[in-house]
C-alpha atoms as a PDB file:
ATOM      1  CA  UNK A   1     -29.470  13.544 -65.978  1.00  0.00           C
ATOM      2  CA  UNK A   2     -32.300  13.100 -64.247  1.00  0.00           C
ATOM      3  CA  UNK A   3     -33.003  12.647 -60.077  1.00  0.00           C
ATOM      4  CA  UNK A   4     -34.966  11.403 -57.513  1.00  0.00           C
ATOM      5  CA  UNK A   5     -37.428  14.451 -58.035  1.00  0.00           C
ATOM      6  CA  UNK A   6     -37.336  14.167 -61.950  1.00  0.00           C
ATOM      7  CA  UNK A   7     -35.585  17.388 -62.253  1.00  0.00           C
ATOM      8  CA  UNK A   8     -32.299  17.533 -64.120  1.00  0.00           C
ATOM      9  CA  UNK A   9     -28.922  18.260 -62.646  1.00  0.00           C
ATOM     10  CA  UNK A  10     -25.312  18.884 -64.396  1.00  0.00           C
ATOM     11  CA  UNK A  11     -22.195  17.059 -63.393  1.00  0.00           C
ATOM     12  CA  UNK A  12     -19.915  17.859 -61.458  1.00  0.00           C
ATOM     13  CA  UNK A  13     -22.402  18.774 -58.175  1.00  0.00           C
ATOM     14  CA  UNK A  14     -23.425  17.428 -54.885  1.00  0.00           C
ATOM     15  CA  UNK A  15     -26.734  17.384 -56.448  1.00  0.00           C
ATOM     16  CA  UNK A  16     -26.223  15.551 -58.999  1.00  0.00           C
ATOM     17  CA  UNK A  17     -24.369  12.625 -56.676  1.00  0.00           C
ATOM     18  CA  UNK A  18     -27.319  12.771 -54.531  1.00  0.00           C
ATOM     19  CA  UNK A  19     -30.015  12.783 -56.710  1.00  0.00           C
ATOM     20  CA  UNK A  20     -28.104   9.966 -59.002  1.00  0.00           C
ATOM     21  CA  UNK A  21     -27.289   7.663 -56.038  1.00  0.00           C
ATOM     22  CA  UNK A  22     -30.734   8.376 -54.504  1.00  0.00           C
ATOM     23  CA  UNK A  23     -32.601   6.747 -57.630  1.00  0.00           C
ATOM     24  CA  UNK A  24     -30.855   3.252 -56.964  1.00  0.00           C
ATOM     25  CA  UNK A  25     -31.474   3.704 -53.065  1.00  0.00           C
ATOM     26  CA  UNK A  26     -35.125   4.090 -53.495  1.00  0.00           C
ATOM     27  CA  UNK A  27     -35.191   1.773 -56.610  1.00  0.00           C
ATOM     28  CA  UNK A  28     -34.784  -1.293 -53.655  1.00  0.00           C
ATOM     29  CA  UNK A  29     -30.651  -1.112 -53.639  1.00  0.00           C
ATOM     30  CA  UNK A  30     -29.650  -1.210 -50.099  1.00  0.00           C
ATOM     31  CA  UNK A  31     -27.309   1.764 -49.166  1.00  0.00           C
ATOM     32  CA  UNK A  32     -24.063  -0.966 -48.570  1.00  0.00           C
ATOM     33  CA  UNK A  33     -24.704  -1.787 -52.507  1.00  0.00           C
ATOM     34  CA  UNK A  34     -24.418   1.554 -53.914  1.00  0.00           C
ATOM     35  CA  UNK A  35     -20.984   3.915 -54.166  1.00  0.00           C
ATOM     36  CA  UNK A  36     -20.370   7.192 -55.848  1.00  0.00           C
ATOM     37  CA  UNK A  37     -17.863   6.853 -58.350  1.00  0.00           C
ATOM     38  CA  UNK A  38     -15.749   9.478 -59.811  1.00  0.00           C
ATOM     39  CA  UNK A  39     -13.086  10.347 -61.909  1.00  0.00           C
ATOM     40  CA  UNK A  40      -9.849  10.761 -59.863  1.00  0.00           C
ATOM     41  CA  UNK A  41      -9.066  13.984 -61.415  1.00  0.00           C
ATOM     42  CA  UNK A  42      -9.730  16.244 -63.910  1.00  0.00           C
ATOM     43  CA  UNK A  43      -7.469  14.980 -66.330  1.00  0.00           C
ATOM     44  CA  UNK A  44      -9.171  11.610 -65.809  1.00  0.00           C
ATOM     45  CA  UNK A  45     -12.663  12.702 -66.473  1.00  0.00           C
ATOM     46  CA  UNK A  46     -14.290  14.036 -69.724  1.00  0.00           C
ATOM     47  CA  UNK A  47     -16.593  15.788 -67.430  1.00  0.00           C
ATOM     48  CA  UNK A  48     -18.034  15.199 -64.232  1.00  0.00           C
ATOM     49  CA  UNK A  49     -15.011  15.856 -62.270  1.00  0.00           C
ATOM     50  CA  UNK A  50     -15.742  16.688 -58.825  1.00  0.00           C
ATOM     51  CA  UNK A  51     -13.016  17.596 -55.906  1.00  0.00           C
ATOM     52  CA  UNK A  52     -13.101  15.027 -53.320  1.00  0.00           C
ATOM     53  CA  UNK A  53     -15.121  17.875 -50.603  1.00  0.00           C
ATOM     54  CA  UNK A  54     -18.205  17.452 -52.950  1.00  0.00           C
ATOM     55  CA  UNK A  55     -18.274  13.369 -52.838  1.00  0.00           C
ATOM     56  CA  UNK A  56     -18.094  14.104 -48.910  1.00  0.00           C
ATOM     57  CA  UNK A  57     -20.860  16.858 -49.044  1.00  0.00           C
ATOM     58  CA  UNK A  58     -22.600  14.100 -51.148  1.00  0.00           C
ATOM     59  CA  UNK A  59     -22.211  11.198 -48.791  1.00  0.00           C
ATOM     60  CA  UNK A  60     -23.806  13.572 -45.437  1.00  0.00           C
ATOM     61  CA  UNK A  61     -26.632  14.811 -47.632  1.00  0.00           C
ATOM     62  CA  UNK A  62     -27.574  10.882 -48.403  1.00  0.00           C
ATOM     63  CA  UNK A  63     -26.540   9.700 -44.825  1.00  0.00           C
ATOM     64  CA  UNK A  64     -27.889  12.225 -42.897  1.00  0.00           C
ATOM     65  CA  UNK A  65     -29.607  15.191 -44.847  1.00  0.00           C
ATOM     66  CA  UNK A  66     -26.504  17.459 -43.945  1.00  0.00           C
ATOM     67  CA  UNK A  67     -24.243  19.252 -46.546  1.00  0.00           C
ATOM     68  CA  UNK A  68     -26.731  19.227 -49.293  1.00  0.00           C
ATOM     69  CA  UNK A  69     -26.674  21.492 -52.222  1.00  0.00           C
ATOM     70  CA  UNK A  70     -30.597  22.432 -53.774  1.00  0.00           C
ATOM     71  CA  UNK A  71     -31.644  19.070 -53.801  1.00  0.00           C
ATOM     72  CA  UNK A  72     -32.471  17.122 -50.401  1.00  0.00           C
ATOM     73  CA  UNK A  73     -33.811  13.365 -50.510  1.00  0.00           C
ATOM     74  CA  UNK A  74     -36.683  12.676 -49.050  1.00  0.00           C
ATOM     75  CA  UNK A  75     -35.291  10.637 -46.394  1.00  0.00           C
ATOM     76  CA  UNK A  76     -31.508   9.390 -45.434  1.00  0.00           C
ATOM     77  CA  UNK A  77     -29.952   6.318 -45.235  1.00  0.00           C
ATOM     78  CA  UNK A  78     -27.299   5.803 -42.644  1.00  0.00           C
ATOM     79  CA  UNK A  79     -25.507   3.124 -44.024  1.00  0.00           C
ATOM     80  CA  UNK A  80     -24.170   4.229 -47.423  1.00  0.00           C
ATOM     81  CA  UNK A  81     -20.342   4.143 -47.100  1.00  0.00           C
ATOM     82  CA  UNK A  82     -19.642   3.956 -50.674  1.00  0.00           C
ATOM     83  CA  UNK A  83     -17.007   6.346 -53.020  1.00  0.00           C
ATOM     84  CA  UNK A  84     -14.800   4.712 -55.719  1.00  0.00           C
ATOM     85  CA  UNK A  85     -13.145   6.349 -58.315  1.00  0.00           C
ATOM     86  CA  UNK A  86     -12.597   4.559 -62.177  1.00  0.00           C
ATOM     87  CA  UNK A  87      -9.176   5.094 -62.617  1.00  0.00           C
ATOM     88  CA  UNK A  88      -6.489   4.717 -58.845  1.00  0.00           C
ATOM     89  CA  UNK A  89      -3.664   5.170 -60.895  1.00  0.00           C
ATOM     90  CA  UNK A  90      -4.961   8.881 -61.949  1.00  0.00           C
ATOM     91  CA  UNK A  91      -5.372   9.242 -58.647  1.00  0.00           C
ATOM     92  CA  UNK A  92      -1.623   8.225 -57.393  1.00  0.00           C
ATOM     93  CA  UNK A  93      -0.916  11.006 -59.981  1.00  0.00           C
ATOM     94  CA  UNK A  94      -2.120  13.553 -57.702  1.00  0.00           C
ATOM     95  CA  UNK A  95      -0.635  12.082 -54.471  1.00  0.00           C
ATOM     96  CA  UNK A  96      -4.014  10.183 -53.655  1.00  0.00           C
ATOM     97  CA  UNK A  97      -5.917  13.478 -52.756  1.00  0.00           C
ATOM     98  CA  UNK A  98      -9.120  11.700 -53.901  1.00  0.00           C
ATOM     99  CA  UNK A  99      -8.571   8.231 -51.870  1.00  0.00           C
ATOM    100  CA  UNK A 100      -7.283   9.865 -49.126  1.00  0.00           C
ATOM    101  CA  UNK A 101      -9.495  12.707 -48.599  1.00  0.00           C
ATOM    102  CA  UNK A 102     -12.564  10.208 -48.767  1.00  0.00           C
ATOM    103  CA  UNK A 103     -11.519   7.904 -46.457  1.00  0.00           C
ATOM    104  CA  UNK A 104     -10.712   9.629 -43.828  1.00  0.00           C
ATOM    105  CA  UNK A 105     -14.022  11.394 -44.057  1.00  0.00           C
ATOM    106  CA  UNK A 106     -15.956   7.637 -44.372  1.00  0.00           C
ATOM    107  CA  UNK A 107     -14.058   7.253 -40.802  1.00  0.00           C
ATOM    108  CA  UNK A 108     -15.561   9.647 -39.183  1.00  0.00           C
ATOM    109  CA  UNK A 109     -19.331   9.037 -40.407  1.00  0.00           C
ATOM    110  CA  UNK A 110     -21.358   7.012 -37.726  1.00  0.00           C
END
């Protein structure tokens, strides 16, 4: 799919989160109205699976231009907070790895 810069990017990457969620930041969403969503695990997803480290990486690189993979947005926005995955109970299958790991990183982001 295509990103901010018009360049293409495969599932299943920190640039591909950033690049995605940065086309509805700069389309006029404000950063509280958009979330990364992901499949839970990799039996949840079809592709696009992603372990819960990448959705962090993801989250710095569009907060604050740290952790990102090829693809850096022209400018940050501070106040996204938002990761959601489709599918909880695929997640309470794995013992909430996703949920957990997430959270606890959204805690610690200023």
């Amino acid at each position: 799919m295509f990103g901010c810069d018009r360049k293409l990017y495969a599932q299943g990457g920190v640039d591909f989160l950033t690049a995605q969620a940065c086309i509805q930041l700069q389309g006029g969403l404000r950063p509280d109205q958009v979330a990364l969503g992901v499949p839970a695990t990799e039996r949840a997803a079809g592709s696009g699976h992603v372990s819960p480290g990448v959705v962090n990486n993801a989250l710095d690189c569009l907060a604050a231009g740290t952790n990102c993979g090829s693809y850096r947005p022209t400018t940050t926005w501070p106040g996204i907070r938002g990761a959601m995955t489709w599918s909880v109970n695929w997640d309470a299958t794995a013992g909430y790895a996703l949920a957990d790991t997430i959270a606890a990183h959204l805690r610690t982001m200023p």
